[in-house]
Protein backbone atom coordinates (compact mmCIF):
# COMPACT_ATOMS: atom_id res chain seq x y z
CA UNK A 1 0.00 0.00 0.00
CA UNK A 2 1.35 3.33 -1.23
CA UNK A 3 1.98 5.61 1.81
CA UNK A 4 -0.30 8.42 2.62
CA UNK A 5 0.20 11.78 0.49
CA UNK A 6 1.46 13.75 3.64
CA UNK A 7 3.48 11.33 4.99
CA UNK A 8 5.10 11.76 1.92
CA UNK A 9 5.39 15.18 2.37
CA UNK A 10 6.87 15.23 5.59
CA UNK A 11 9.45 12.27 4.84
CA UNK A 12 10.50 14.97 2.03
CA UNK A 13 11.37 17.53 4.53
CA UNK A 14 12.90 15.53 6.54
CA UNK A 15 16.18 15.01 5.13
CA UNK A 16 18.23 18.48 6.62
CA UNK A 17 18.17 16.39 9.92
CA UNK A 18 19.83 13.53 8.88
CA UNK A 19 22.37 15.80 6.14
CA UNK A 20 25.76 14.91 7.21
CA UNK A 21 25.00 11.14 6.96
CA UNK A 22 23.35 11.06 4.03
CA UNK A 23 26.59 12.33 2.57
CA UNK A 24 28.49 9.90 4.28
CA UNK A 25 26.65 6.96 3.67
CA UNK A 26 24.67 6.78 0.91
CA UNK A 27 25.93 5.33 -2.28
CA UNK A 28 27.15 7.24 -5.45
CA UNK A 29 25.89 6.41 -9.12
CA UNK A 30 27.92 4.03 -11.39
CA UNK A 31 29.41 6.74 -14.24
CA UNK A 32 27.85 4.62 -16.85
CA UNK A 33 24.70 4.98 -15.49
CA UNK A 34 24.87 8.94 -15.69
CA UNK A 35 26.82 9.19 -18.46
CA UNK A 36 23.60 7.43 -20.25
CA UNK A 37 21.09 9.67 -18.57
CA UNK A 38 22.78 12.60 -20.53
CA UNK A 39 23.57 11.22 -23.92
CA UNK A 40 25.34 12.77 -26.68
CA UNK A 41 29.00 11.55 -25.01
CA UNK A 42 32.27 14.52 -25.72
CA UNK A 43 29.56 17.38 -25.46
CA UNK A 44 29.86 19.67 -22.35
CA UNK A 45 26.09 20.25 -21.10
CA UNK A 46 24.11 22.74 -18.85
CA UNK A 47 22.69 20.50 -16.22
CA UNK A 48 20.45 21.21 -13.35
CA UNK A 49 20.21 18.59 -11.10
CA UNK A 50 16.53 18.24 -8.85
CA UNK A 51 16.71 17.47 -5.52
CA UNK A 52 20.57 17.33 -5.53
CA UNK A 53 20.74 16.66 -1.60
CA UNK A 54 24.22 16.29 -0.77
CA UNK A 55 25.74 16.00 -4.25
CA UNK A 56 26.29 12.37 -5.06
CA UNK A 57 24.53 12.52 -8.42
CA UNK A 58 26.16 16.71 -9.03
CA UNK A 59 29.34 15.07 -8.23
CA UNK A 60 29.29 12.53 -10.83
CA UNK A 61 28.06 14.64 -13.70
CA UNK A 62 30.56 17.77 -13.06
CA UNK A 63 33.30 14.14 -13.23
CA UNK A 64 32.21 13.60 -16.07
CA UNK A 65 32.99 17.68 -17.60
CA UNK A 66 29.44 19.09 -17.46
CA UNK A 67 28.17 22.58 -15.64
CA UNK A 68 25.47 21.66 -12.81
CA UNK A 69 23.14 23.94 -11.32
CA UNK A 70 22.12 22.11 -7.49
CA UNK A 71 18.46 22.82 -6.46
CA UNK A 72 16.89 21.25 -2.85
CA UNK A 73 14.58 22.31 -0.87
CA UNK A 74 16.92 21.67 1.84
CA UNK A 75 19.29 24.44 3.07
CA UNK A 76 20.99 21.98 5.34
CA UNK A 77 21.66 19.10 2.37
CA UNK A 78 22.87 21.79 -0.14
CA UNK A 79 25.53 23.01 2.70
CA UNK A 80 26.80 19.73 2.52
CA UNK A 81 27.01 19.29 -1.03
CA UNK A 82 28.80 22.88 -1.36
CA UNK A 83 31.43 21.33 1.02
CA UNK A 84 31.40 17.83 -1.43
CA UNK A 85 31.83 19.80 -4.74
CA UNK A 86 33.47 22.91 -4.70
CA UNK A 87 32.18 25.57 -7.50
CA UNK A 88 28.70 24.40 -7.81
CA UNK A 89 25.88 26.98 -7.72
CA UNK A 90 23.56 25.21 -5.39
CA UNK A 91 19.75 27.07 -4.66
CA UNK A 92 17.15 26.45 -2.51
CA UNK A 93 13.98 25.39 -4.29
CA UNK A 94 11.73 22.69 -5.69
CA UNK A 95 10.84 20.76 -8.48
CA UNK A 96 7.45 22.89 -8.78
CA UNK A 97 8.86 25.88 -9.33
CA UNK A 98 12.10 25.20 -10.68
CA UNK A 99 14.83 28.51 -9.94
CA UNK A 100 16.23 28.60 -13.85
CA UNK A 101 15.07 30.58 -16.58
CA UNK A 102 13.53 29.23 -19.62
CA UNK A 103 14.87 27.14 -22.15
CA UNK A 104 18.41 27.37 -19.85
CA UNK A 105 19.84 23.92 -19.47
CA UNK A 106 19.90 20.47 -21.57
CA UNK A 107 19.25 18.51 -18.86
CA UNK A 108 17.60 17.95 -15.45
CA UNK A 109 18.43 15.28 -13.88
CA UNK A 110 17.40 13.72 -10.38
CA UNK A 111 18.92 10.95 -8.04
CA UNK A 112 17.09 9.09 -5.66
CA UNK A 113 14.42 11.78 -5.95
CA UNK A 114 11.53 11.63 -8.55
CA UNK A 115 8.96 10.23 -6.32
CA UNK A 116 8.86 13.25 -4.54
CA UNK A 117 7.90 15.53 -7.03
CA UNK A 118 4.57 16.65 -7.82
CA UNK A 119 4.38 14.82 -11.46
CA UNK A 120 2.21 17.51 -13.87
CA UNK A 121 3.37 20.84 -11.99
CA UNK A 122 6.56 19.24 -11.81
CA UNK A 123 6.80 18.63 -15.56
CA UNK A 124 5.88 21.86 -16.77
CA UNK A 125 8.58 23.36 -14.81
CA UNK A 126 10.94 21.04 -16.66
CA UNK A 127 9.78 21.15 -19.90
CA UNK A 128 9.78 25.19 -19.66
CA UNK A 129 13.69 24.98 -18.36
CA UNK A 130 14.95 22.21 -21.01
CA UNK A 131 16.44 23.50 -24.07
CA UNK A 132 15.12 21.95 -27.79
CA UNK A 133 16.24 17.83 -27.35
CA UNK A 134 17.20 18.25 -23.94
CA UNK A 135 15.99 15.72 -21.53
CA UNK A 136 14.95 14.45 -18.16
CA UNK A 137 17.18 11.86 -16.44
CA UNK A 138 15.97 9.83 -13.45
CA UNK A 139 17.96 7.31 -11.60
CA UNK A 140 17.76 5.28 -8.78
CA UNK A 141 20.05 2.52 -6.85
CA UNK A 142 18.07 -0.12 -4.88
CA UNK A 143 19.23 -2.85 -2.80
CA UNK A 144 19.80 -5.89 -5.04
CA UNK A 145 17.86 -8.57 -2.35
CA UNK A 146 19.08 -11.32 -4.51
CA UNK A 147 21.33 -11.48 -2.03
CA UNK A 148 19.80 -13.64 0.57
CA UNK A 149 21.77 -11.05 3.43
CA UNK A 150 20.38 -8.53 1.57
CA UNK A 151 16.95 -9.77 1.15
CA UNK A 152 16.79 -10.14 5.11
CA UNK A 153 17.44 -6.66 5.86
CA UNK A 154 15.00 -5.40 2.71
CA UNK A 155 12.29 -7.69 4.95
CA UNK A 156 12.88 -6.09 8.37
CA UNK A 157 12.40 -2.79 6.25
CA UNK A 158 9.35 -3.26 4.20
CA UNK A 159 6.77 -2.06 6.39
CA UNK A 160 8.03 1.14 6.97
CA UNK A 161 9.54 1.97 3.62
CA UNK A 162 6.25 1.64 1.73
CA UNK A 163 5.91 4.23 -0.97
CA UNK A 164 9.78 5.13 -0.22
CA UNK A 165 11.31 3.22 -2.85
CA UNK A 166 10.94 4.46 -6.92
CA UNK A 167 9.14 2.19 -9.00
CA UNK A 168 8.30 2.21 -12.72
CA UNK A 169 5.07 3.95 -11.88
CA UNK A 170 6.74 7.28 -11.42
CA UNK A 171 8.41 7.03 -14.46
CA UNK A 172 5.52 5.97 -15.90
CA UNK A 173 3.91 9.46 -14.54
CA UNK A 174 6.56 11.59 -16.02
CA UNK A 175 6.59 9.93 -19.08
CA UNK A 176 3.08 10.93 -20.36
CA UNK A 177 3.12 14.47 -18.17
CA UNK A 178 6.18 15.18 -20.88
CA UNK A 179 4.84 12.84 -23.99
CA UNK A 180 8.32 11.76 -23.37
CA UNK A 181 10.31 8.77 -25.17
CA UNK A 182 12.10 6.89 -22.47
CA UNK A 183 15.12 4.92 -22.72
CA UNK A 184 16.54 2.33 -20.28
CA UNK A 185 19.64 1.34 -18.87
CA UNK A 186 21.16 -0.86 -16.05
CA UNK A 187 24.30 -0.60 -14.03
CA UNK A 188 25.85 -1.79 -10.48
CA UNK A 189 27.79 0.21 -7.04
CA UNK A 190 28.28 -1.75 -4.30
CA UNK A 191 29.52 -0.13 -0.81
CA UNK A 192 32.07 -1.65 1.46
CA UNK A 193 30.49 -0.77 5.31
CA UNK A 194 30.54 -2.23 8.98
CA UNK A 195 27.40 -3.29 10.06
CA UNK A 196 26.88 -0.19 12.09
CA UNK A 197 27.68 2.00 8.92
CA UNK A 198 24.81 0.02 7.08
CA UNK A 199 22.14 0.46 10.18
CA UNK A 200 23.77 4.13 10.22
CA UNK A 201 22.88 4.58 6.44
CA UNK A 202 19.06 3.45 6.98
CA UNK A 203 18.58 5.99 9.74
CA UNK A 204 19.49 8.15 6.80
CA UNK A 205 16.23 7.56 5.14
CA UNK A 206 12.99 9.46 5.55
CA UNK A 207 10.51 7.49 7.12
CA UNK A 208 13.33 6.69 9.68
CA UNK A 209 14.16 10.37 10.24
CA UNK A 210 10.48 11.01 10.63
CA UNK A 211 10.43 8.19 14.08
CA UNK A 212 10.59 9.58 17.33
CA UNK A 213 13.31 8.81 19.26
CA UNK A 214 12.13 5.83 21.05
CA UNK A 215 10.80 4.40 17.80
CA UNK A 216 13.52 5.12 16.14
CA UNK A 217 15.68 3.55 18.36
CA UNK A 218 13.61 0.85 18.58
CA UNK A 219 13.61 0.15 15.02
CA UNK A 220 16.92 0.16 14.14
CA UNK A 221 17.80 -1.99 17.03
CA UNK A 222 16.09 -4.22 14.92
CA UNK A 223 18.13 -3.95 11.99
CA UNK A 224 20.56 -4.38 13.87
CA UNK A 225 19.63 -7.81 15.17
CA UNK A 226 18.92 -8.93 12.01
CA UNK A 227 22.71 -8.69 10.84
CA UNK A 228 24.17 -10.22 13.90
CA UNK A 229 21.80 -12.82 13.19
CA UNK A 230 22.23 -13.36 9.47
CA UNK A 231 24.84 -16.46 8.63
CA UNK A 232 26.33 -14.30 5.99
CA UNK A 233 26.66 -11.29 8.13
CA UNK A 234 26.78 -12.64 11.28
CA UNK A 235 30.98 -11.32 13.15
CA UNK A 236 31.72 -9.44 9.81
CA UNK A 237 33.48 -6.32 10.28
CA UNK A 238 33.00 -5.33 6.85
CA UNK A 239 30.08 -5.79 4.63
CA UNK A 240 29.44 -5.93 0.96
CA UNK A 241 26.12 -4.12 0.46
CA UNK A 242 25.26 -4.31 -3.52
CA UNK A 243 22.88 -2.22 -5.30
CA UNK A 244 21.02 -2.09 -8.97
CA UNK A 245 20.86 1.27 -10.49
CA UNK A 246 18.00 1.67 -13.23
CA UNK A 247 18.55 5.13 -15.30
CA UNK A 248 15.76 6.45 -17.10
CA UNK A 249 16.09 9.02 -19.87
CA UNK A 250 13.26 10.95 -20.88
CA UNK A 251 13.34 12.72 -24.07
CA UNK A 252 10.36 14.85 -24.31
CA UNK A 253 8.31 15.09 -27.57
């Protein structure tokens, strides 16, 4: 069941809490993966990147020679990403009213973000900032649970992270908001953590940071168990946690 509409909302503004280890331990984007949501390879490209957060997805494209413009709605997550990549503009504001001029960039782009925009409001801010061909990248890493270890934790986390995690649905949404073509491609990023980095990282997410304190601590006690438990996790000091990345480019009609 999808989570309620304001609980949405609120899990959305809840990530200037939780800034500094968001940037620490959330996972970057493969560089084929990006490099794909941007096409036309050996061309520099105005890029505005949509709920930037701390800069794992900015830091990526500017690797890879492009000009990124950083827009959150949180104050607290750009600060972070200022200190992550040096000579970005970064500016406060939201995919519904998008803080570039028209026609002004070839491509937004937006990391572990989409389902938090407002689809049809959303899209006519991006279709009035593209340039002619420009385009709309979304991408997204998710826990790759064919890993039994993997698959363990994803269970203890289910109930709360309903309607947290992207699904083709929202792609699905942007698609026809833009009359968009979309293209498809797959890639892999694994992070090396200790177990306490990996419960660290899930008190990272929203509908964690949302918990009171008791619940909270509750619930990632929990996690917790679960990887002193596991047989492949169980006395590890260092864990292999592998993700999928799916990158979507939208090329709007």
């Amino acid at each position: 069941m999808a989570a309620d509409p304001e609980e949405l909302k609120a899990r959305g503004r809840s990530f200037g809490a939780v800034a500094t280890g968001y940037a620490a331990l959330r996972p970057s984007y493969p560089t084929d993966a990006v490099a794909f949501l941007l096409g036309e390879p050996g061309r520099p490209r105005q890029v505005l990147d949509l709920g930037a957060g701390t800069g794992l997805l900015t830091e990526v494209v500017r690797e890879l020679g492009h000009e990124v413009l950083a827009v959150d709605p949180s104050a607290e997550m750009l600060e972070e990403l200022s200190d992550r990549v040096a000579g970005v503009l970064a500016v406060v504001g939201s995919a519904e009213s998008l803080p570039a001029g028209d026609a002004s960039v070839d491509a937004v782009v937006a990391g572990q973000a989409a389902h938090w925009f407002d689809p049809e409001p959303a899209a006519r801010e991006i279709r009035r900032v593209l340039r002619p061909g420009g385009v709309l990248g979304l991408i997204w890493n998710t826990r790759d649970e064919r890993v039994p270890w993997v698959a363990a934790l994803g269970g203890a986390l289910a109930a709360e992270a309903r309607g947290h995690e992207a699904d083709q649905g929202v792609v699905d949404l942007f698609a026809a908001a833009l009359s968009a073509d979309v293209a498809v491609a797959d890639s892999a990023v694994v992070q090396r953590l200790t177990p306490e980095e990996v419960v660290s990282g899930i008190a990272t997410r929203s509908y964690v940071a949302v918990m009171d304190a008791d619940r909270r601590a509750g619930f990632l006690a929990r996690i917790r168990q679960v990887l002193a438990d596991h047989p492949d996790t169980r006395g590890r000091q260092e864990l292999d946690l592998p993700y999928v990345t799916r990158a979507y480019r939208l090329t709007p009609r």
